[in-house]
Protein backbone atom coordinates (compact mmCIF):
# COMPACT_ATOMS: atom_id res chain seq x y z
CA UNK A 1 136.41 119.43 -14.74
CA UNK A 2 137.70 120.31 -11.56
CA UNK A 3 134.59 120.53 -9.53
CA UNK A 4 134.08 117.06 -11.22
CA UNK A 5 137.48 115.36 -9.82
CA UNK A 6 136.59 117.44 -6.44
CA UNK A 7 133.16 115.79 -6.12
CA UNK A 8 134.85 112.10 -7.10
CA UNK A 9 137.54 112.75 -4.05
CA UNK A 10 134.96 113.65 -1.87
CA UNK A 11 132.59 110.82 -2.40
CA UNK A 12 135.69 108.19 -1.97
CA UNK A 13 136.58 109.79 1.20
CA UNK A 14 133.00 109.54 2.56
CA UNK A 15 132.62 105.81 1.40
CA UNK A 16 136.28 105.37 2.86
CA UNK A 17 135.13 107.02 6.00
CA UNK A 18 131.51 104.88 6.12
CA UNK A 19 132.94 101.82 4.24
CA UNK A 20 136.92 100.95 5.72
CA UNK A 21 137.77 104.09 8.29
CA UNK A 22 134.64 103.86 10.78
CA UNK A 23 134.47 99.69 11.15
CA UNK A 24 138.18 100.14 11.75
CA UNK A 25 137.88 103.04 13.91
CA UNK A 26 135.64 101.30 16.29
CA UNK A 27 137.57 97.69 16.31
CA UNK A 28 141.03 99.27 16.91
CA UNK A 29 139.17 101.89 20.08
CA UNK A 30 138.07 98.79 21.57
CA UNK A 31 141.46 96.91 20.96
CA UNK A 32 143.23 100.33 22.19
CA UNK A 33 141.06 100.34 25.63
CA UNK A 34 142.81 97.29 26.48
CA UNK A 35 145.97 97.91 25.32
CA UNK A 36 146.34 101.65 27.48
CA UNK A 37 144.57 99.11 30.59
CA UNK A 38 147.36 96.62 30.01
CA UNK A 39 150.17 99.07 29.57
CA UNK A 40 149.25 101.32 33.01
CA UNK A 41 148.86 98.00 34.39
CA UNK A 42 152.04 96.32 33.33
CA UNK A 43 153.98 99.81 34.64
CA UNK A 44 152.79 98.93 37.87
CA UNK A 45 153.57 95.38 37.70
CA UNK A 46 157.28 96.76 36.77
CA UNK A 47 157.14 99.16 39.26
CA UNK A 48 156.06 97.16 42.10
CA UNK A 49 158.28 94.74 41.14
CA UNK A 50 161.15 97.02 41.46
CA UNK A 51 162.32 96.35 37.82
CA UNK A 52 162.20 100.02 37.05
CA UNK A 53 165.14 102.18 36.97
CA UNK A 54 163.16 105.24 35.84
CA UNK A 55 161.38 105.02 39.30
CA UNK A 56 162.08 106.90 42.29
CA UNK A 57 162.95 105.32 45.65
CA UNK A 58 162.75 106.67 48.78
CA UNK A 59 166.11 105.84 50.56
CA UNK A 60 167.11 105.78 54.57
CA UNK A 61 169.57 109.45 53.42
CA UNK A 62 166.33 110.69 52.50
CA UNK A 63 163.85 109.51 55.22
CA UNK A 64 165.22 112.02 57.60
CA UNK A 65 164.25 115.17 54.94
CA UNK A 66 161.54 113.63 53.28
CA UNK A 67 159.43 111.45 55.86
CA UNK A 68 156.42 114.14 56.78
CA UNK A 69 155.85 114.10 60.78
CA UNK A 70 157.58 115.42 64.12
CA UNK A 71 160.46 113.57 65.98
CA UNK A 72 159.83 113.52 69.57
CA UNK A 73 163.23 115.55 71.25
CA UNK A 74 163.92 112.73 72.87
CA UNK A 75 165.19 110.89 69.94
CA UNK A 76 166.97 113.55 68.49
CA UNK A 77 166.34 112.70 64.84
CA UNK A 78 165.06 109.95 62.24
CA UNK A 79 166.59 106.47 62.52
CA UNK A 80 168.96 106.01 59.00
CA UNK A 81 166.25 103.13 57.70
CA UNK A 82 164.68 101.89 54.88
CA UNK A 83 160.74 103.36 55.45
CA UNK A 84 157.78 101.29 55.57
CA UNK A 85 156.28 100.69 52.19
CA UNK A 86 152.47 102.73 52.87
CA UNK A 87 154.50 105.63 54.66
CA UNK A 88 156.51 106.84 51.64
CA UNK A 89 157.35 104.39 48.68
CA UNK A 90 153.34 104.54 47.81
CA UNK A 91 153.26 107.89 46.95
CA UNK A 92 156.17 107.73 44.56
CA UNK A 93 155.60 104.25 42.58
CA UNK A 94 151.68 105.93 42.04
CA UNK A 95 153.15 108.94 40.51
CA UNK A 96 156.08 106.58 38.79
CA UNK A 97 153.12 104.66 37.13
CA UNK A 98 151.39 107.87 36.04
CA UNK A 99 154.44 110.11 34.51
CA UNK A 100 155.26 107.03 32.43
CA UNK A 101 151.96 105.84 31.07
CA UNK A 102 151.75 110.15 30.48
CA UNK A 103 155.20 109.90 28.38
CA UNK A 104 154.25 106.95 26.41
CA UNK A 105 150.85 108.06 25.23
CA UNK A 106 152.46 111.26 24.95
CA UNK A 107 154.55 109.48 21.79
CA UNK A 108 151.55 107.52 20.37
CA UNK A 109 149.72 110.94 19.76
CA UNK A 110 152.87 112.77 18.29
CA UNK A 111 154.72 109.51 15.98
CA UNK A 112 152.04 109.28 13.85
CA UNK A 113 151.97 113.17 13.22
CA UNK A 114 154.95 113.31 10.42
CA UNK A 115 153.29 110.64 8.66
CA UNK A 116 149.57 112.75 8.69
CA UNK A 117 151.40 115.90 7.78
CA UNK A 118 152.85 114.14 4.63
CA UNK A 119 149.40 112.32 3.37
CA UNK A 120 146.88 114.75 4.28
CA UNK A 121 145.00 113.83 1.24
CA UNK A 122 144.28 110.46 2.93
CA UNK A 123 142.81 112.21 5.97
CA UNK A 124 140.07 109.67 5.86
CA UNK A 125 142.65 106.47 6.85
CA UNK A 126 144.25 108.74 9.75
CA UNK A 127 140.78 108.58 11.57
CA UNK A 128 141.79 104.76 12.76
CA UNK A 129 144.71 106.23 14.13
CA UNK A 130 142.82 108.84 16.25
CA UNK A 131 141.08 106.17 17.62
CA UNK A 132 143.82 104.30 18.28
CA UNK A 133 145.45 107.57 20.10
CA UNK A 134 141.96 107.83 21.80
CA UNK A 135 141.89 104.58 22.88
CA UNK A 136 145.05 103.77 24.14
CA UNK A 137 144.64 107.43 26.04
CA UNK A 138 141.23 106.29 27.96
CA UNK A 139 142.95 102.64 28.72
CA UNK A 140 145.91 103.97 30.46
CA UNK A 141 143.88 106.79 32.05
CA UNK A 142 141.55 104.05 33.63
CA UNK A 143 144.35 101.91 34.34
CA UNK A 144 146.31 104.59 36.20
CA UNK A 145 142.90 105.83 38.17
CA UNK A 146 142.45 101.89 38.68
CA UNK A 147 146.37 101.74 40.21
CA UNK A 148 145.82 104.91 42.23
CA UNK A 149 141.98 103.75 43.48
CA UNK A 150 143.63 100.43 44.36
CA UNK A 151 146.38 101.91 46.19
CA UNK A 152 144.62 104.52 48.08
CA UNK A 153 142.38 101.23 49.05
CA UNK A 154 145.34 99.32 50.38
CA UNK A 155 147.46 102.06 51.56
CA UNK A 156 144.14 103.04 53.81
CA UNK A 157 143.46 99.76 54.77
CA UNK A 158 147.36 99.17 55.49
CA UNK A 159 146.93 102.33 58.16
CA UNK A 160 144.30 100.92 60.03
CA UNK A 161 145.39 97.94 60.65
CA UNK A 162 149.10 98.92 61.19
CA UNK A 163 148.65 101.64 63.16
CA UNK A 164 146.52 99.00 65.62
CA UNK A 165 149.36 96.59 65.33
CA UNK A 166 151.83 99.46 66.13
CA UNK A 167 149.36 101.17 69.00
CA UNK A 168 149.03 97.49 70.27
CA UNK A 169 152.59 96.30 70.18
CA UNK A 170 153.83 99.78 71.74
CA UNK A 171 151.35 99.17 74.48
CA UNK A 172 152.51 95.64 74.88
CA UNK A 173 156.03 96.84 75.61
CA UNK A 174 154.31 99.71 77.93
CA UNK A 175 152.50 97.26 79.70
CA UNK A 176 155.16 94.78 80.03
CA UNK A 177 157.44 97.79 81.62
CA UNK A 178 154.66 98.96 83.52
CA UNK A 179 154.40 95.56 84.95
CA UNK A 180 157.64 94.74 85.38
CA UNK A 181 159.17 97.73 86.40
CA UNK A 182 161.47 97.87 83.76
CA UNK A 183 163.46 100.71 82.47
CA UNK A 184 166.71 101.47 80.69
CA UNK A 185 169.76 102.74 83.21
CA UNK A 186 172.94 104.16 82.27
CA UNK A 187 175.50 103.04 84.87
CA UNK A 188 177.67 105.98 83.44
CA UNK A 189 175.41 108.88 83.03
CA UNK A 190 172.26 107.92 85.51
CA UNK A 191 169.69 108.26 83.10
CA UNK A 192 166.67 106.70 82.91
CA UNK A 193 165.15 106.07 79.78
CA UNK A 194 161.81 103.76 78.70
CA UNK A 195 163.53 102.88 75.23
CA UNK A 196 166.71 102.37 74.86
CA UNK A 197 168.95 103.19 71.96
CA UNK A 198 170.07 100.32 69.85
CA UNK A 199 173.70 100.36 67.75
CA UNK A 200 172.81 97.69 64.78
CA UNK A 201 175.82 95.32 64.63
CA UNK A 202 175.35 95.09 60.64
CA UNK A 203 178.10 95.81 57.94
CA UNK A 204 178.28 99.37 58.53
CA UNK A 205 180.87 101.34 57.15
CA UNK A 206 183.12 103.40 59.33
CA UNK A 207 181.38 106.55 58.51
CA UNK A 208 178.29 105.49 59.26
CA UNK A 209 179.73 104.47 62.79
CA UNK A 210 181.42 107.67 63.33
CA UNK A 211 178.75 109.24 62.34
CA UNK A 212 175.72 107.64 64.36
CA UNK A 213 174.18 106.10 61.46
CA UNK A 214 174.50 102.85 63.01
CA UNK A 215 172.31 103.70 66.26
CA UNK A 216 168.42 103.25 66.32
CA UNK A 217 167.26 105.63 69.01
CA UNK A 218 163.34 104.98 68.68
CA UNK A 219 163.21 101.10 67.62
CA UNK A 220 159.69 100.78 68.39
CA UNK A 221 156.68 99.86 65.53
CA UNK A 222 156.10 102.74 63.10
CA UNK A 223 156.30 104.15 59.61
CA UNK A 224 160.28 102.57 59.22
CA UNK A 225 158.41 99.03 59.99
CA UNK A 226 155.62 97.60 61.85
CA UNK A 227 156.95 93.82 62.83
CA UNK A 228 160.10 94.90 61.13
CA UNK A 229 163.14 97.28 60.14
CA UNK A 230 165.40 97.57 57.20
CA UNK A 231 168.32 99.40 58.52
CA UNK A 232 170.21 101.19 56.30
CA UNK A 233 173.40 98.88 55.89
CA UNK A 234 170.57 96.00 54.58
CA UNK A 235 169.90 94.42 58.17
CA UNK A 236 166.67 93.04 59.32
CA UNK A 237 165.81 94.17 62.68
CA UNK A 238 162.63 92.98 65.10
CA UNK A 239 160.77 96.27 66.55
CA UNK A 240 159.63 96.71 69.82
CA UNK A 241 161.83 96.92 73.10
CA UNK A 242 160.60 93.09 74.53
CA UNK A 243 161.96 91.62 70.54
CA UNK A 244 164.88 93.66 70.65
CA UNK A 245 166.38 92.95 74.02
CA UNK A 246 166.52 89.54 72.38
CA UNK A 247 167.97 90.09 69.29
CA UNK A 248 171.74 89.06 68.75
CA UNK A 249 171.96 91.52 65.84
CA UNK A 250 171.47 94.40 68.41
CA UNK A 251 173.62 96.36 71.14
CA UNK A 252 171.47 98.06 73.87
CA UNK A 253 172.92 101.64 74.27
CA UNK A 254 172.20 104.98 76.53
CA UNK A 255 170.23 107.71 74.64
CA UNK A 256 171.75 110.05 76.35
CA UNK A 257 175.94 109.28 76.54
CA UNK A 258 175.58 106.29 74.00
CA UNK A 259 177.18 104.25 76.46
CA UNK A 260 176.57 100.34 75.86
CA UNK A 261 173.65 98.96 78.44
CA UNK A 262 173.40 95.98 80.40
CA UNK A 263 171.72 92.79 78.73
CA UNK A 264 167.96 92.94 79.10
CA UNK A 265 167.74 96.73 80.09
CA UNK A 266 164.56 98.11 79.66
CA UNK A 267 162.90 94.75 79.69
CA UNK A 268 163.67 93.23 83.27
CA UNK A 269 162.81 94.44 86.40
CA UNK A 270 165.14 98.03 87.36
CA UNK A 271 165.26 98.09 90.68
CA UNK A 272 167.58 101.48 91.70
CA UNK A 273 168.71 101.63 95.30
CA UNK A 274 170.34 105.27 96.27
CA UNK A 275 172.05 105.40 100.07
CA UNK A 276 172.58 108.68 101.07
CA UNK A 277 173.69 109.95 104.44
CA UNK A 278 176.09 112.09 105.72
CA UNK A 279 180.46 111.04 105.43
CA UNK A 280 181.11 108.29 107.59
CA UNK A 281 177.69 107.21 108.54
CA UNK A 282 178.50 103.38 106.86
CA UNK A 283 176.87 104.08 103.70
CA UNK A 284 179.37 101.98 101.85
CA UNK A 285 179.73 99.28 104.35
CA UNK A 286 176.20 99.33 104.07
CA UNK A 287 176.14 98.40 100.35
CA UNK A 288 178.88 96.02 101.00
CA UNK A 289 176.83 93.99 103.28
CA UNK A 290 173.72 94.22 101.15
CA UNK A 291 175.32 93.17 98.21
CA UNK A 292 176.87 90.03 99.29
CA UNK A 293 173.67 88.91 101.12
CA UNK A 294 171.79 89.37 98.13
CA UNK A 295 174.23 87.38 96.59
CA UNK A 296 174.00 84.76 98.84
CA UNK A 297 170.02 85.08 99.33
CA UNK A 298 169.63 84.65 95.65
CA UNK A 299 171.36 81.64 95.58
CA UNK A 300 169.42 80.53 98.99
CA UNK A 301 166.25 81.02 97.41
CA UNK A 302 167.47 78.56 93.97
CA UNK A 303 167.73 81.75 92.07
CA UNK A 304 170.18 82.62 89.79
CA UNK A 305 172.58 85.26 90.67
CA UNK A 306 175.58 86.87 88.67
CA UNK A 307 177.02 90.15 88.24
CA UNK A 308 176.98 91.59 85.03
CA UNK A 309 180.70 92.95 83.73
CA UNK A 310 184.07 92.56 85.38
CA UNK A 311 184.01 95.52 87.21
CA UNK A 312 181.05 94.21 89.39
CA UNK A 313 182.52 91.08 89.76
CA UNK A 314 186.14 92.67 91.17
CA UNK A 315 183.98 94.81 93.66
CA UNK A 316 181.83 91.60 94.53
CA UNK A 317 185.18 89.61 95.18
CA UNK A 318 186.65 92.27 97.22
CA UNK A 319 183.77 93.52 99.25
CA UNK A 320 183.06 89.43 99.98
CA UNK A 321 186.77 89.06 101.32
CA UNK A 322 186.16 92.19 102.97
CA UNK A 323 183.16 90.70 105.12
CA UNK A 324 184.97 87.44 105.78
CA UNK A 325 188.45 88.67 107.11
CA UNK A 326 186.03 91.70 108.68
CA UNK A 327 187.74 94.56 107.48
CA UNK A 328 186.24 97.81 105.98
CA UNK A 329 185.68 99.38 102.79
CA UNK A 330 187.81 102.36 101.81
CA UNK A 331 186.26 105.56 102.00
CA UNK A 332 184.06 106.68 98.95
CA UNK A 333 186.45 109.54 97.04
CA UNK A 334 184.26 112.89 97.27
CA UNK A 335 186.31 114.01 94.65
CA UNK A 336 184.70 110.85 92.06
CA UNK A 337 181.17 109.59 90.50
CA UNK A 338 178.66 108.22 92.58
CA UNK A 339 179.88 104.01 92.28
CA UNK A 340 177.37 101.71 90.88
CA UNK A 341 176.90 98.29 91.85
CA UNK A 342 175.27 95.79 89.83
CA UNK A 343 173.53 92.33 90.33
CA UNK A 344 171.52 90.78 88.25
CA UNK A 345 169.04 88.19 90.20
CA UNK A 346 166.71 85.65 88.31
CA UNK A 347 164.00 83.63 90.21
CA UNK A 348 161.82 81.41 88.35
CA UNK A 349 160.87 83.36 85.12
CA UNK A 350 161.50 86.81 87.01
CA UNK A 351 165.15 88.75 86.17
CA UNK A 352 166.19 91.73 88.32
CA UNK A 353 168.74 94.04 87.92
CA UNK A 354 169.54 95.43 91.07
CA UNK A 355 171.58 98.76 91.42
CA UNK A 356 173.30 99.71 94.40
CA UNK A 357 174.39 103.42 94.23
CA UNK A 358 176.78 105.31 96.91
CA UNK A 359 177.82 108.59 96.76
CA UNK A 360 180.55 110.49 98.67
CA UNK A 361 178.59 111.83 101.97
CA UNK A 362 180.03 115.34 101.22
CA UNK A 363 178.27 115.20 97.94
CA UNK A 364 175.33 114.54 98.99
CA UNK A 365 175.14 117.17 101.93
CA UNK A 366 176.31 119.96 99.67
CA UNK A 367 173.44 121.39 98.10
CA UNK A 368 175.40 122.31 94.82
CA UNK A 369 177.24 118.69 94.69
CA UNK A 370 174.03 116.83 95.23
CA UNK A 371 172.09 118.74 92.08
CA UNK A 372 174.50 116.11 89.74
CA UNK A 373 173.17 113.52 91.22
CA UNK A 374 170.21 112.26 89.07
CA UNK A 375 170.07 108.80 89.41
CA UNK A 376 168.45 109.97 93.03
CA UNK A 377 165.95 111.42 90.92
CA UNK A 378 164.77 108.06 89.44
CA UNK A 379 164.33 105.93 92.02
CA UNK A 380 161.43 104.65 93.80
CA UNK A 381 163.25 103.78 96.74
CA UNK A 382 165.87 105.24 98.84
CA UNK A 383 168.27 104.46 101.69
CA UNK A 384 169.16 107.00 104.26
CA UNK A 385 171.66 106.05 106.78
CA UNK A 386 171.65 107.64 110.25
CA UNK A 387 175.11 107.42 112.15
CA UNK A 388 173.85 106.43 116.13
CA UNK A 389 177.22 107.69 117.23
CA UNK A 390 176.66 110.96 115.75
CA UNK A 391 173.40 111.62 117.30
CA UNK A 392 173.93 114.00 120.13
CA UNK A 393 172.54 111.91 123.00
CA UNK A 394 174.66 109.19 122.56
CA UNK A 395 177.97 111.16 121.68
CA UNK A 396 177.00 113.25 125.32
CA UNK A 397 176.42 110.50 127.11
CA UNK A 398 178.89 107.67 126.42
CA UNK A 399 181.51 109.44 124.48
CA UNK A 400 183.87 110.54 127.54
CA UNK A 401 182.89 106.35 129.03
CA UNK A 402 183.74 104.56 125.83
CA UNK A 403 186.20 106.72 124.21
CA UNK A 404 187.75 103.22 122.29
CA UNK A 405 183.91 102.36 120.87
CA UNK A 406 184.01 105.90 119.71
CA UNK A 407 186.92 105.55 117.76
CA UNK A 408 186.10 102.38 115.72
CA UNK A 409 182.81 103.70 115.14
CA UNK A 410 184.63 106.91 113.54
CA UNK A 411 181.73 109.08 114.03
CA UNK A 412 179.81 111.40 110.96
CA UNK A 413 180.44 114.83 111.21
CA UNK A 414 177.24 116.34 110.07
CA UNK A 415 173.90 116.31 111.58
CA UNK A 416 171.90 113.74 110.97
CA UNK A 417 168.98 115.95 110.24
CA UNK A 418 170.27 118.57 108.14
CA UNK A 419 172.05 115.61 105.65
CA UNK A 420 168.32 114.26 105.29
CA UNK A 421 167.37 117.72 104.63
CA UNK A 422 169.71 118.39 102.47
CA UNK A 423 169.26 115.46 99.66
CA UNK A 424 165.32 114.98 100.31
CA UNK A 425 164.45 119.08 99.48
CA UNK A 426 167.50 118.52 96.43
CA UNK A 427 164.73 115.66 95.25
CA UNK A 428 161.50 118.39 95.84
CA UNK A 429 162.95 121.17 94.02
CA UNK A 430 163.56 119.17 91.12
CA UNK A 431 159.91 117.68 90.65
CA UNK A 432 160.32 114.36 92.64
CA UNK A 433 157.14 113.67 94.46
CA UNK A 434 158.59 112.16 97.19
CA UNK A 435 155.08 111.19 98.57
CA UNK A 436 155.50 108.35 96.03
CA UNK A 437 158.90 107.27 96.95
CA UNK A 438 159.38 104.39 100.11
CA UNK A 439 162.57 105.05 102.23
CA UNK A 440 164.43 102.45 104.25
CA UNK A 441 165.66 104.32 107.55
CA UNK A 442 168.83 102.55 108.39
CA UNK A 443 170.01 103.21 111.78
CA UNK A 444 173.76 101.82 110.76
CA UNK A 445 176.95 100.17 113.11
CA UNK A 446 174.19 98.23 115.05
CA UNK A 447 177.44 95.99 116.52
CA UNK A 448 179.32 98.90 117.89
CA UNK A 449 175.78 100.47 119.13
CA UNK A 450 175.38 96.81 121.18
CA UNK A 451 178.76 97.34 123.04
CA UNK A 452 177.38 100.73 124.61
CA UNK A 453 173.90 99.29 125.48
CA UNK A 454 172.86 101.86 124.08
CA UNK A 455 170.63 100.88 121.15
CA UNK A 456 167.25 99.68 120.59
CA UNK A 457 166.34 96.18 122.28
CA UNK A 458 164.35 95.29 119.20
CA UNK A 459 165.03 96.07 115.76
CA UNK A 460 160.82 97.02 115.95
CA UNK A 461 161.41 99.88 118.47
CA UNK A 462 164.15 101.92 116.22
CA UNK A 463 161.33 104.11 115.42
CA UNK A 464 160.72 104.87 119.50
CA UNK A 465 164.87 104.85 120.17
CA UNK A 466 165.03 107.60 117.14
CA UNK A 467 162.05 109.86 119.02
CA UNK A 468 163.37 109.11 122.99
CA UNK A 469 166.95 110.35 121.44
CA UNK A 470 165.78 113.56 120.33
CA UNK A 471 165.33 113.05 116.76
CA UNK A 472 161.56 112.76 116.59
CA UNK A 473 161.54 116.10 113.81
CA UNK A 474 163.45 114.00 111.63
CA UNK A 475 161.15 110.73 112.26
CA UNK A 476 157.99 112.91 111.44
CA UNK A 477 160.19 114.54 108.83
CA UNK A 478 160.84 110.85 106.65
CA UNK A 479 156.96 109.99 107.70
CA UNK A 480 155.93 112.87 105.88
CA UNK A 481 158.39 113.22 103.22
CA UNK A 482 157.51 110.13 102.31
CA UNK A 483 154.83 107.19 101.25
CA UNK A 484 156.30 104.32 103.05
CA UNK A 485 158.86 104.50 106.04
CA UNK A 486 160.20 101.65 107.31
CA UNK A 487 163.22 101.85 110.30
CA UNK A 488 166.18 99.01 110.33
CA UNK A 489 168.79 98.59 113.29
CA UNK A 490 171.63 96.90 110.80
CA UNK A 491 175.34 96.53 111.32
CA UNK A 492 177.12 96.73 107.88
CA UNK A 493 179.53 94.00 109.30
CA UNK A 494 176.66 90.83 109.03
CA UNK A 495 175.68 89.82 105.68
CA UNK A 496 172.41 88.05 106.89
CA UNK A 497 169.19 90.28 107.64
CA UNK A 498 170.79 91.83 110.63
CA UNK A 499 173.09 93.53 107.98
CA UNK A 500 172.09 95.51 104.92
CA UNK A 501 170.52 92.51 103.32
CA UNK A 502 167.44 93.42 105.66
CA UNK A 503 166.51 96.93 103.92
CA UNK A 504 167.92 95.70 100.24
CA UNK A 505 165.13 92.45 100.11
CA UNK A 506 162.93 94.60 101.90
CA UNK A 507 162.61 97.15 98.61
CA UNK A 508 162.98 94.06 96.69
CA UNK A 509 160.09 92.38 97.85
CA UNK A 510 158.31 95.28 97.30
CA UNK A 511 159.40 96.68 93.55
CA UNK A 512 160.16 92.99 92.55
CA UNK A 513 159.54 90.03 94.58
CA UNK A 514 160.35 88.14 98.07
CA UNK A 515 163.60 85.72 98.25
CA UNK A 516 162.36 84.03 100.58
């Protein structure tokens, strides 16, 4: 009787298997397909749209750890910002999408397994289920190979043609500052730098300002944006150097002292103009006189000329009253920084910011004092300023004659030769090739040299006065030193070209553009 019910069972489980189980088997696979499709793809859809708190996010803290790739040295570190989307967030909504279509299959193989534990005798209605399980499996593994194809598609195609946007807007702002001349310089440190540092002016907290958090050393187009940056307090911020200089959400800062920059550094025209010279050779009378004819040229030519922060402006006021009641500048403390004179000119659609730097003569003729002076180091013109009364010649000759002349002109101690020595091999040793450098030869106090009749006729034949007093070593000296060597006669008294406007808007013309 037994083998009777036995055979009975197993002839309604094959007609349950051929009759209900199988036509339901293959209806609910095909139904399951596209429900495991539809649920890797609505996962996506959730994570994309950022709707799901069980996916991980990439965060600014985290850039700095997580971000794969070297920081050049000169920008220290990672900028605290929100990474572009291909660079990092890809990577983790693609394995979001997977782990969770994983989990929830997971459950629909092991919810129905209390239930087929319990009614193993109806083995033949579970095999629906399997192909349910099997179905829904399949779906969601096409679905998440679909989501990972599709992103490794985009995420490719988003690297090609961002990395030629950022390759082509970083050599927009190369070009533009190759062009232009145009650099970033620190007025309190002297350093030169191609991209400036930016402090974002967004809701930071106090920490994050303490801290550095707030400053953006490499702003240009990359993996924390192409067109644009998400800082880290929420900010949106334009990339490269020409968008940024523009950008009232933005403070231009120095990468290396993080002091704040003038407006439009590293955009317009730099144009850095050392004097050196030996104490008392009218270095700073020079830069007096250049200044305010610049000043006055600018405004000549229908440019438009102002000085950037109150500091210039008191030393513009003062060294202008200086040249009109003709008094004299006070001696340059050798004890102090180099001073730094700033004027920003704008002709037409060109902008200048011209820097006029003076230094303490002892400085720059003691070889240990001079090696802190590196804005020398970064300029493509120079200034040296020869003292006529100190050349030995002149002091022999008319010294005992014109003993008053002598005393106004307050002659430089040093030789004229060894100060040129002294700052141009400080520039060799430390990798300046001076060959590319132009120097403006200033034979200075042109008004007390007229007195003596003792000067050149011409301010042409400075070069031949130089070489017929005895200082034709340190003419060949300059001439081979340097690229470009052109001599001026100029008394620091005459704002006009006869002063030290004549050498100033002669490196202008040349690193920016003519006044006249």
């Amino acid at each position: 009787m037994l083998y009777i019910w036995l055979l009975i069972y197993l002839a309604a489980c094959v007609a349950c298997l051929v009759f209900v189980s199988a036509p339901l088997a293959i209806v609910a696979m095909g139904a399951a397909l596209v429900v495991g499709l539809a649920l890797a793809l609505g996962l996506a859809g959730v994570v994309l749209l950022g709707r799901a708190s069980w996916a991980r996010v990439r965060t600014p803290e985290q850039v700095r750890q997580a971000l794969p790739g070297r920081v050049a040295p000169a920008f220290v570190r990672r900028d605290r910002a929100w990474p572009q989307y291909f660079a990092a967030q890809v990577l983790l909504d693609v394995r979001a999408v997977a782990e969770r279509t994983l989990a929830i299959t997971g459950q629909v193989w092991t919810r129905p397994l209390p239930w087929a534990r319990a009614h193993l005798v109806w083995w033949p209605l579970y095999v629906p289920v399997v192909a349910v399980q099997l179905g829904v499996s399949l779906g969601a593994a096409a679905g998440v190979l679909g989501v990972a194809l599709v992103a490794a598609g985009v995420t490719a195609a988003a690297w090609l043609v961002g990395g030629a946007v950022v390759w082509l807007l970083r050599g927009a702002d190369a070009g533009w500052q190759a062009v232009r001349h145009s650099r970033a310089s620190c007025r309190h440190c002297y350093e030169l730098a191609a991209v400036p540092a930016y402090r974002c002016l967004g809701p930071h907290p106090t920490g994050d300002r303490l801290a550095g958090d707030d400053l953006h050393r490499d702003l240009r187009p990359g993996r924390l944006g192409v067109l644009w940056r998400r800082c880290g307090c929420g900010w949106l911020l334009p990339t490269t150097v020409l968008r940024a200089a523009s950008s009232h959400r933005l403070e231009a800062r120095c990468p290396s002292c993080g002091e704040a920059l003038l407006p439009g550094a590293g955009v317009v025209t730099d144009v850095r103009m050392p004097v050196f010279g030996p104490a008392s050779a009218g270095k700073t009378q020079l830069i007096m006189s250049a200044l305010v004819g610049l000043h006055h040229g600018g405004e000549d030519a229908g440019g438009e000329v102002s000085l950037p922060d109150e500091r210039d402006r008191q030393r513009h006021e003062m060294y202008a009253r200086l040249m009109r009641d003709g008094g004299s500048p006070a001696k340059t403390d050798a004890g102090g920084p180099p001073v730094a004179v700033t004027l920003r000119l704008a002709l037409r659609s060109r902008v200048a910011l011209v820097h006029l730097f003076d230094a303490a003569g002892e400085n720059l003729v003691d070889r240990e004092q001079n090696a802190r002076l590196s804005y020398l180091d970064h300029a493509r013109s120079l200034v040296y300023v020869l003292d006529p009364f100190s050349v030995r010649r002149v002091r022999d000759e008319y010294a005992e004659g014109a003993p008053d002349v002598f005393a106004a002109a307050n002659p430089a101690a040093h030789d004229p030769e060894d100060a040129y020595n002294a700052t141009v091999q400080r520039l060799q040793e430390y990798g300046v090739r001076t060959r590319r450098r132009r120097l403006a030869f200033v034979v200075s106090k042109a008004d007390l040299l007229g007195k003596l009749s003792a000067g050149p006729v011409e301010p042409d034949g400075v070069r031949t006065w130089l070489v017929d007093n005895g200082l034709s070593n340190l003419v060949l000296a300059a001439e081979r030193d340097f690229g470009e060597v052109r001599f001026f006669l100029v008394s620091g008294r005459h704002p006009g070209r006869e002063g030290g406007f004549g050498p100033a808007s002669w490196i202008l013309a040349r690193e920016w553009g003519s006044l006249d």
